[in-house]
Protein backbone atom coordinates (compact mmCIF):
# COMPACT_ATOMS: atom_id res chain seq x y z
CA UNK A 1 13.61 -46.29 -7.28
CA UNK A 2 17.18 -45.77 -6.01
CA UNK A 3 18.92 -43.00 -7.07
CA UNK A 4 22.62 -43.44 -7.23
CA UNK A 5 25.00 -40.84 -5.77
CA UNK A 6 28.56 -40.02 -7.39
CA UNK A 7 30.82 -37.41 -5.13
CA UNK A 8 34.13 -36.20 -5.62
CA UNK A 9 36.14 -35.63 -3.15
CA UNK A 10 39.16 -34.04 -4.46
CA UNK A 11 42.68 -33.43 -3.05
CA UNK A 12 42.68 -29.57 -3.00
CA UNK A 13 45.04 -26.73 -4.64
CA UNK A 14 45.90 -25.62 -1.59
CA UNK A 15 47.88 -28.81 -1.47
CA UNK A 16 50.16 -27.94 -4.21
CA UNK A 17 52.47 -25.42 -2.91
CA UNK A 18 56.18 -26.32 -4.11
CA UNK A 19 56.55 -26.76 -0.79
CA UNK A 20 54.85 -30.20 -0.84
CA UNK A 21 57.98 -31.51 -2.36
CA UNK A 22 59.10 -31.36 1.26
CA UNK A 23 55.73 -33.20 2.85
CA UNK A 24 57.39 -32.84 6.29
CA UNK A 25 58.00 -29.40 5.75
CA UNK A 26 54.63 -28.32 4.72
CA UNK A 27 53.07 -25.44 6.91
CA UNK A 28 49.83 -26.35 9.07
CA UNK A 29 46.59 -24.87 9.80
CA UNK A 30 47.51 -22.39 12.98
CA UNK A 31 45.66 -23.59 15.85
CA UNK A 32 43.42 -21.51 17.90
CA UNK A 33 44.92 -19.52 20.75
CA UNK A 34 45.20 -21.38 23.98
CA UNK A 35 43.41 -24.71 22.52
CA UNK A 36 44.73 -27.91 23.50
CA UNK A 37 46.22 -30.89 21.57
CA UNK A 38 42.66 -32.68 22.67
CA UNK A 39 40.71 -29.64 21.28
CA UNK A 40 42.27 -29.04 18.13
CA UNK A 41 42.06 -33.19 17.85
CA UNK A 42 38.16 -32.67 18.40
CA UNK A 43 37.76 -29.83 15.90
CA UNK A 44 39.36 -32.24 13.17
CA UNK A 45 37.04 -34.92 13.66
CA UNK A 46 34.05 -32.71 13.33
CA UNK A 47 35.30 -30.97 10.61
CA UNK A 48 35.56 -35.06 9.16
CA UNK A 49 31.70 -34.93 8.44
CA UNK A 50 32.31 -31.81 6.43
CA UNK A 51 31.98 -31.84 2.99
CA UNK A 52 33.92 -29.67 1.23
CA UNK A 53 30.71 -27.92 -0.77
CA UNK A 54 29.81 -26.68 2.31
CA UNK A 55 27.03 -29.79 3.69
CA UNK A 56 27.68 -31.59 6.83
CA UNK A 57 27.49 -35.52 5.43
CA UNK A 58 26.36 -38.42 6.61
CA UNK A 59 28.21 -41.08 7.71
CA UNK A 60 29.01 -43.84 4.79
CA UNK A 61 31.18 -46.73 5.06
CA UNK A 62 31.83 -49.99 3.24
CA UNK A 63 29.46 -52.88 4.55
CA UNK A 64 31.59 -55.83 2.73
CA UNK A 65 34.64 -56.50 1.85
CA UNK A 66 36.71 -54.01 -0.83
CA UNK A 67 37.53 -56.50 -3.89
CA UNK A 68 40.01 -53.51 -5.64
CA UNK A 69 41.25 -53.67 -9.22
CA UNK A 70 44.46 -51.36 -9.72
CA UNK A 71 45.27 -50.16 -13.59
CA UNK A 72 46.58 -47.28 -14.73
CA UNK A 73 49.87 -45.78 -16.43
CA UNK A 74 53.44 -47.28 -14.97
CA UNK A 75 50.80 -49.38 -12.63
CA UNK A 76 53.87 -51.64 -11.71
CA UNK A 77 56.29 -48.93 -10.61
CA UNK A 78 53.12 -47.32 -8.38
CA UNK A 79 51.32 -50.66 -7.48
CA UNK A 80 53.55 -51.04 -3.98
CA UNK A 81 52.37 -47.47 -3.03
CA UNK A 82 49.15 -47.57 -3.72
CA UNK A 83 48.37 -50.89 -2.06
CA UNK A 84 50.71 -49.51 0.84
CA UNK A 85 47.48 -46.97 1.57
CA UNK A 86 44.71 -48.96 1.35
CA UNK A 87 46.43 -51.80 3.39
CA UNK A 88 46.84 -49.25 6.00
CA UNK A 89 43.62 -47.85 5.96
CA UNK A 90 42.01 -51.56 5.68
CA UNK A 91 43.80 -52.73 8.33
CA UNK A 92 42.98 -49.92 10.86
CA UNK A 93 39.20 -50.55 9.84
CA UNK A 94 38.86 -53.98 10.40
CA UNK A 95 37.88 -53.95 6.66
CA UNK A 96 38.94 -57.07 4.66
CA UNK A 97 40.94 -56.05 1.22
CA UNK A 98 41.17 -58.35 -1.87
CA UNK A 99 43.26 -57.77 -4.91
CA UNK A 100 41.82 -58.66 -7.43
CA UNK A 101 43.84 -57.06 -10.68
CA UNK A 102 45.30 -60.25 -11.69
CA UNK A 103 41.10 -61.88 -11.99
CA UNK A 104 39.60 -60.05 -15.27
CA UNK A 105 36.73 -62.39 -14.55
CA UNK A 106 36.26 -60.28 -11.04
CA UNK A 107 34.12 -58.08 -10.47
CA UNK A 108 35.50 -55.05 -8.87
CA UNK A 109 33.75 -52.34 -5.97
CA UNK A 110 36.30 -50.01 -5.87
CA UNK A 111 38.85 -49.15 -9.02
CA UNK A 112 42.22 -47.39 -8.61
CA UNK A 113 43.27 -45.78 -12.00
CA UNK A 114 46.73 -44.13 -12.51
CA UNK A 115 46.53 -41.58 -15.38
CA UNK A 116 48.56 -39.33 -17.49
CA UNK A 117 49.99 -36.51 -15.52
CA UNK A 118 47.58 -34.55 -17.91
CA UNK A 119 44.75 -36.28 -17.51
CA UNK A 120 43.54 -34.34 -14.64
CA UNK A 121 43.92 -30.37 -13.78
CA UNK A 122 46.79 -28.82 -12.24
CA UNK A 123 44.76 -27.96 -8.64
CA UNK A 124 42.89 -31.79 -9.04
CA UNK A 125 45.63 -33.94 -9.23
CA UNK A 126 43.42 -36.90 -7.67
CA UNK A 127 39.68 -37.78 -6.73
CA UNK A 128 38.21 -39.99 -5.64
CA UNK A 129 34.00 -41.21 -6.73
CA UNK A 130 32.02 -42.85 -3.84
CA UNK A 131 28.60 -44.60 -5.39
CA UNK A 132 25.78 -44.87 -2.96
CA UNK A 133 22.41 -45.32 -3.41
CA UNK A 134 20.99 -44.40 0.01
CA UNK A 135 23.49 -42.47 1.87
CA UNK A 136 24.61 -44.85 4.41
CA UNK A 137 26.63 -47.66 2.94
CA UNK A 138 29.35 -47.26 -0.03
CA UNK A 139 28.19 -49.48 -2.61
CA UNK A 140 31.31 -49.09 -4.99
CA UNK A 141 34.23 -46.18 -5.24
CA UNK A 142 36.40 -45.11 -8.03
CA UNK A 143 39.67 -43.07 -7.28
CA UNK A 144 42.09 -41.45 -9.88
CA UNK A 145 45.42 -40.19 -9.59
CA UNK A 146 48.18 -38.40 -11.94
CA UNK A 147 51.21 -41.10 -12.35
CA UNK A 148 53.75 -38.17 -10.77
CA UNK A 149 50.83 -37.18 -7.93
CA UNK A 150 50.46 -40.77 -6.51
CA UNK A 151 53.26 -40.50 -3.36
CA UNK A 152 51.11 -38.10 -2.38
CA UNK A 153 48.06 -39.17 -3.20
CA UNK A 154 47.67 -41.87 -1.86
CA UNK A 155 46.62 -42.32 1.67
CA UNK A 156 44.66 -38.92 1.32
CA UNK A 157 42.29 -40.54 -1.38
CA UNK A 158 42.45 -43.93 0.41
CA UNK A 159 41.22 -41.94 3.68
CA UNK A 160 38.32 -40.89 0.73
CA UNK A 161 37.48 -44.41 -0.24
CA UNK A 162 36.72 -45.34 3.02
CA UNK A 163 33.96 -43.28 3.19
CA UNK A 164 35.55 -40.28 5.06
CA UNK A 165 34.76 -36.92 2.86
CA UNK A 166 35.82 -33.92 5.16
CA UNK A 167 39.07 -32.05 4.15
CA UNK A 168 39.17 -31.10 7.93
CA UNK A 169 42.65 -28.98 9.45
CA UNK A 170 44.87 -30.62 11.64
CA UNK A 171 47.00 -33.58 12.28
CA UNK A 172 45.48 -36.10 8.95
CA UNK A 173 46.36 -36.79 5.95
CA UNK A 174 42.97 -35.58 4.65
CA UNK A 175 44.30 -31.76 5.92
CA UNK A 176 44.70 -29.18 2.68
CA UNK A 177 47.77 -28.88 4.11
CA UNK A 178 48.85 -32.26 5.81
CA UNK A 179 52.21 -32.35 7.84
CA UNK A 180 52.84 -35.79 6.06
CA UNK A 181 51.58 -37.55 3.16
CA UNK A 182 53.12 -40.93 3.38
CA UNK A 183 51.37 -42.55 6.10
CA UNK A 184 48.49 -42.65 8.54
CA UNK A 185 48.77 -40.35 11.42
CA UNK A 186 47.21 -41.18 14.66
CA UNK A 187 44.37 -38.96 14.60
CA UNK A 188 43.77 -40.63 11.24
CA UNK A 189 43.72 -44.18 12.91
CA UNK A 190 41.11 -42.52 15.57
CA UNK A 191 39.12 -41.76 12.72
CA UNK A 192 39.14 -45.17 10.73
CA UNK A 193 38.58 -47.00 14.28
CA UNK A 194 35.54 -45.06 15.56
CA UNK A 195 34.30 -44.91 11.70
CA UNK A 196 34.23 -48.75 11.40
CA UNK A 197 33.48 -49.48 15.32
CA UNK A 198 30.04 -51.68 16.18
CA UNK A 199 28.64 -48.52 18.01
CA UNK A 200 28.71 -46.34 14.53
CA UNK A 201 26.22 -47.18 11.56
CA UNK A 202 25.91 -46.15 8.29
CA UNK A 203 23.36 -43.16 7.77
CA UNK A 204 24.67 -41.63 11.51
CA UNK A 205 24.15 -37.61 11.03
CA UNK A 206 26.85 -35.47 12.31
CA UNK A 207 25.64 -35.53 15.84
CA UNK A 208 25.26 -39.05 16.04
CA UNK A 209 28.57 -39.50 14.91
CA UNK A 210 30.49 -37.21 17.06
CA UNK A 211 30.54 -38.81 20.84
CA UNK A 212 31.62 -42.37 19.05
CA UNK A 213 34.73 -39.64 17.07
CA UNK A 214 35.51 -38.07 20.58
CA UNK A 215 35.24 -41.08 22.72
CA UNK A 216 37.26 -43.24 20.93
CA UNK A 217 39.91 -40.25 21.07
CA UNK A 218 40.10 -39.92 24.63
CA UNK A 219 40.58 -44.07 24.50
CA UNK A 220 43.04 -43.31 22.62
CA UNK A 221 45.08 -41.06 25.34
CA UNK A 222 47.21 -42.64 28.19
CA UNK A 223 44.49 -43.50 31.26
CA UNK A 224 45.34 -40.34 33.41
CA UNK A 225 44.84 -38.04 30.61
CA UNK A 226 41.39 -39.48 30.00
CA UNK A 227 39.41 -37.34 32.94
CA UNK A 228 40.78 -33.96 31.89
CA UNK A 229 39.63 -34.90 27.99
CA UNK A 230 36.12 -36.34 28.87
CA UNK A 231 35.78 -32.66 30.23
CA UNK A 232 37.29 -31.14 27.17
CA UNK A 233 34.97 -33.00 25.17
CA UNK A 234 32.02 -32.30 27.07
CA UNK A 235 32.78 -28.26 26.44
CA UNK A 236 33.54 -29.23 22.79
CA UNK A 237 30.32 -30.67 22.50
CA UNK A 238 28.24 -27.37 24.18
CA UNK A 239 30.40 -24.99 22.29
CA UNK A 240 29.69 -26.64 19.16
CA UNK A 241 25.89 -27.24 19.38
CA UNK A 242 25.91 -23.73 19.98
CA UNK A 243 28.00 -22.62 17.25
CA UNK A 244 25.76 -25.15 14.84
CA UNK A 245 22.55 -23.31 16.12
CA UNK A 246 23.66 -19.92 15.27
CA UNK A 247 24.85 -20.83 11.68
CA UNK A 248 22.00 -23.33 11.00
CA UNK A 249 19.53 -20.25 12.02
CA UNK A 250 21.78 -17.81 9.56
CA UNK A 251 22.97 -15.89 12.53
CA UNK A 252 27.04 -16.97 12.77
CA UNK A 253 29.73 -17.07 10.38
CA UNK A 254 30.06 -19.90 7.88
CA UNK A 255 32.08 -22.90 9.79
CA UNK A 256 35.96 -22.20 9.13
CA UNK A 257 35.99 -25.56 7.26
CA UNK A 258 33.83 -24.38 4.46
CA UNK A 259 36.02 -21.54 4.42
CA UNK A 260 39.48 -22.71 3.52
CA UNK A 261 38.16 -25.52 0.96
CA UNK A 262 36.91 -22.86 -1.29
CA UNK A 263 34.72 -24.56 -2.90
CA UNK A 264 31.31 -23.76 -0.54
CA UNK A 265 29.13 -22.18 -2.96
CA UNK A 266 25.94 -19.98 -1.64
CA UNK A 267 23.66 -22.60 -2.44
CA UNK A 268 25.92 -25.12 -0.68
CA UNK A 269 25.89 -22.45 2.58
CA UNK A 270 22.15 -22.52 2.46
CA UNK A 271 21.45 -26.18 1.62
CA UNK A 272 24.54 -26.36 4.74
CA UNK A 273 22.10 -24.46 6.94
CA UNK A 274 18.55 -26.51 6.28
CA UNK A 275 20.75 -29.34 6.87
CA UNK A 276 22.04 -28.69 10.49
CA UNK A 277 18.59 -27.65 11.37
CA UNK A 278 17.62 -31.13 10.56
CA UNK A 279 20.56 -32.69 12.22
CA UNK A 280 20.12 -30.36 15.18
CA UNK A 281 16.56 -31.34 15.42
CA UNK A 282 17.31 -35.11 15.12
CA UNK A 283 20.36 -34.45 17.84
CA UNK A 284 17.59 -33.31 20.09
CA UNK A 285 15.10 -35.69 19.68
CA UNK A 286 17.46 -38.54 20.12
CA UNK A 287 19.48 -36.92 23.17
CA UNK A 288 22.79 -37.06 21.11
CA UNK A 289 25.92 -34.73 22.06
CA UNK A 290 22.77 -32.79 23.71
CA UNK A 291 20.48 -33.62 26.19
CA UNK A 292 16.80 -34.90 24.50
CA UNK A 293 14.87 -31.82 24.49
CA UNK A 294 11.39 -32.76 22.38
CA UNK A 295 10.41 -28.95 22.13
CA UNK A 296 13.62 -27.86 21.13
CA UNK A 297 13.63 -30.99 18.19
CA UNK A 298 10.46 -29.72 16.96
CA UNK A 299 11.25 -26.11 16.85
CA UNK A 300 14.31 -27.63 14.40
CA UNK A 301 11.94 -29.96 12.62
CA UNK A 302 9.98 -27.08 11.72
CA UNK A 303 12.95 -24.78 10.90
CA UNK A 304 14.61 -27.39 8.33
CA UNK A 305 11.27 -28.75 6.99
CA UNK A 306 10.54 -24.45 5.86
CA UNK A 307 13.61 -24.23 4.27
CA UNK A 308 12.61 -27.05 2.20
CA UNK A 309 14.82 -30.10 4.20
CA UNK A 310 12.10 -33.22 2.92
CA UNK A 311 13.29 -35.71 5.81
CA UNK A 312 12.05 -32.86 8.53
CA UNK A 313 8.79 -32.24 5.99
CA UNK A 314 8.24 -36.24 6.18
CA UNK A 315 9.13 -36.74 10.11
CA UNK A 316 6.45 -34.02 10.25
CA UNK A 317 3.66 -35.58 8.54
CA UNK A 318 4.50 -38.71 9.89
CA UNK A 319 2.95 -39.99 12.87
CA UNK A 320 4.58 -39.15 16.75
């Protein structure tokens, strides 16, 4: 029996400084000392496969086309907008959009609600529900959003629907603190390409997910730049399996993206940890980001499957 999966992803508080009323003017994540525009670019998309409880996620994505039904308060005066995002994000996917609103015969996957500007909390002004029963392809998505919160809201939550959790810093509209709210930036169209491209599938662990992230960034850079990032990326990639090792054994810092969302629990931190074990161990196995290393996967396999992770406990009873 399927079990079906409902998780918010929520535009945070940090987002609603009164100096939001100013998108462009909104102040960013600092970068880290000396980092380039192609690193902080590759710390954004792996902060992507962060959720913001603290887990590293899975990849999702929509497998068919998005039949959407918009409703809500004022829905007229906020239709434009609204369709404005998920065109956008649609588009960049390769994802094919019906409205279907006008159709109460139709059935639906994803539902757009505007509500009462007190419908929702102050610090929760919009969320969006992604229903999954195996966590690999989105089988149907609600999103919400306060009638007065929806220029804002809506290519961050549309970014959601698409199966794209993280709240990661940077250059996205998915940022806590986004430099613009009103449109796709071009690290988000990086994201929505490689997320929808042939080479990713649905169920792809962090690992697995990250060269087809980075590579389609460097594609995304003029052809002499491409050289200097492919060697950018390749550090990214050491520096971060490294990093991953030392938090999924419990001997580094929390990542810095489960510290701004404020929302990582300790439960979420340690559920966090047996779940990069697994991922490491499954990175290692299958050569991805890292070189295969079958001694090293084990040594994960075992790590996760003690702390109670029931994919390594199965991979281990299962024949090899």
């Amino acid at each position: 029996m399927f079990r079906t999966l409902l998780l918010p992803l929520v535009l945070a508080a940090a987002t609603l400084a009164p100096a939001l009323a100013q998108a462009q003017a909104v102040p960013q994540a600092q970068p880290q000392a000396g980092s380039s525009e192609v690193e902080q670019g590759l710390g954004t998309l792996w902060e992507a496969l962060w959720h913001q409880s603290g887990t590293p996620t899975r990849v999702v994505r929509w497998e068919s086309d998005i039949r959407v039904r918009l409703s809500g308060v004022d829905i007229a005066q906020h239709r434009d907008t609204i369709w404005q995002a998920l065109r956008a994000v649609t588009d960049e996917a390769g994802v094919r959009l019906v409205d279907v609103s006008a159709d109460p015969a139709a059935e639906p996957n994803l539902k757009v609600e505007v509500v009462a500007d007190t419908a929702l909390e102050d610090n929760q002004p919009c969320v969006t529900w992604l229903d999954f029963r195996t966590e690999t392809r989105i089988d149907s998505g609600t999103v919400q959003m306060r009638a007065k919160d929806v220029w804002r809201c809506s290519h961050h939550e549309a970014m959601h629907a698409m199966g794209l959790r993280g709240h990661p810093a940077g250059k996205t509209v998915l940022s806590y603190f986004p430099l613009r709210v009103d449109q796709l930036m071009p690290l988000d169209r990086v994201m929505l390409r490689a997320w929808y491209a042939p080479r990713m599938k649905g169920g792809m662990t962090p690992f697995e997910a990250l060269p087809v992230l980075a590579d389609e960034l460097v594609a995304s850079l003029p052809p002499s730049e491409r050289p200097a990032a492919q060697r950018q990326r390749d550090r990214f990639y050491a520096d971060t399996i490294e990093q991953m090792q030392a938090y999924a054994a419990g001997k580094g810092d929390v990542p810095a993206i489960i510290k701004r969302s404020g929302k990582a629990t300790d439960d979420g931190i340690r559920r966090g940890r047996s779940e990069m074990s697994y991922f490491l161990a499954v990175a290692y196995f299958e050569g991805a980001t890292v070189p295969a290393d079958q001694k090293q996967a084990l040594a994960w396999f075992e790590r996760a499957a003690s702390a109670g992770n029931r994919r390594a406990q199965s991979w281990l009873a299962g024949p090899r």
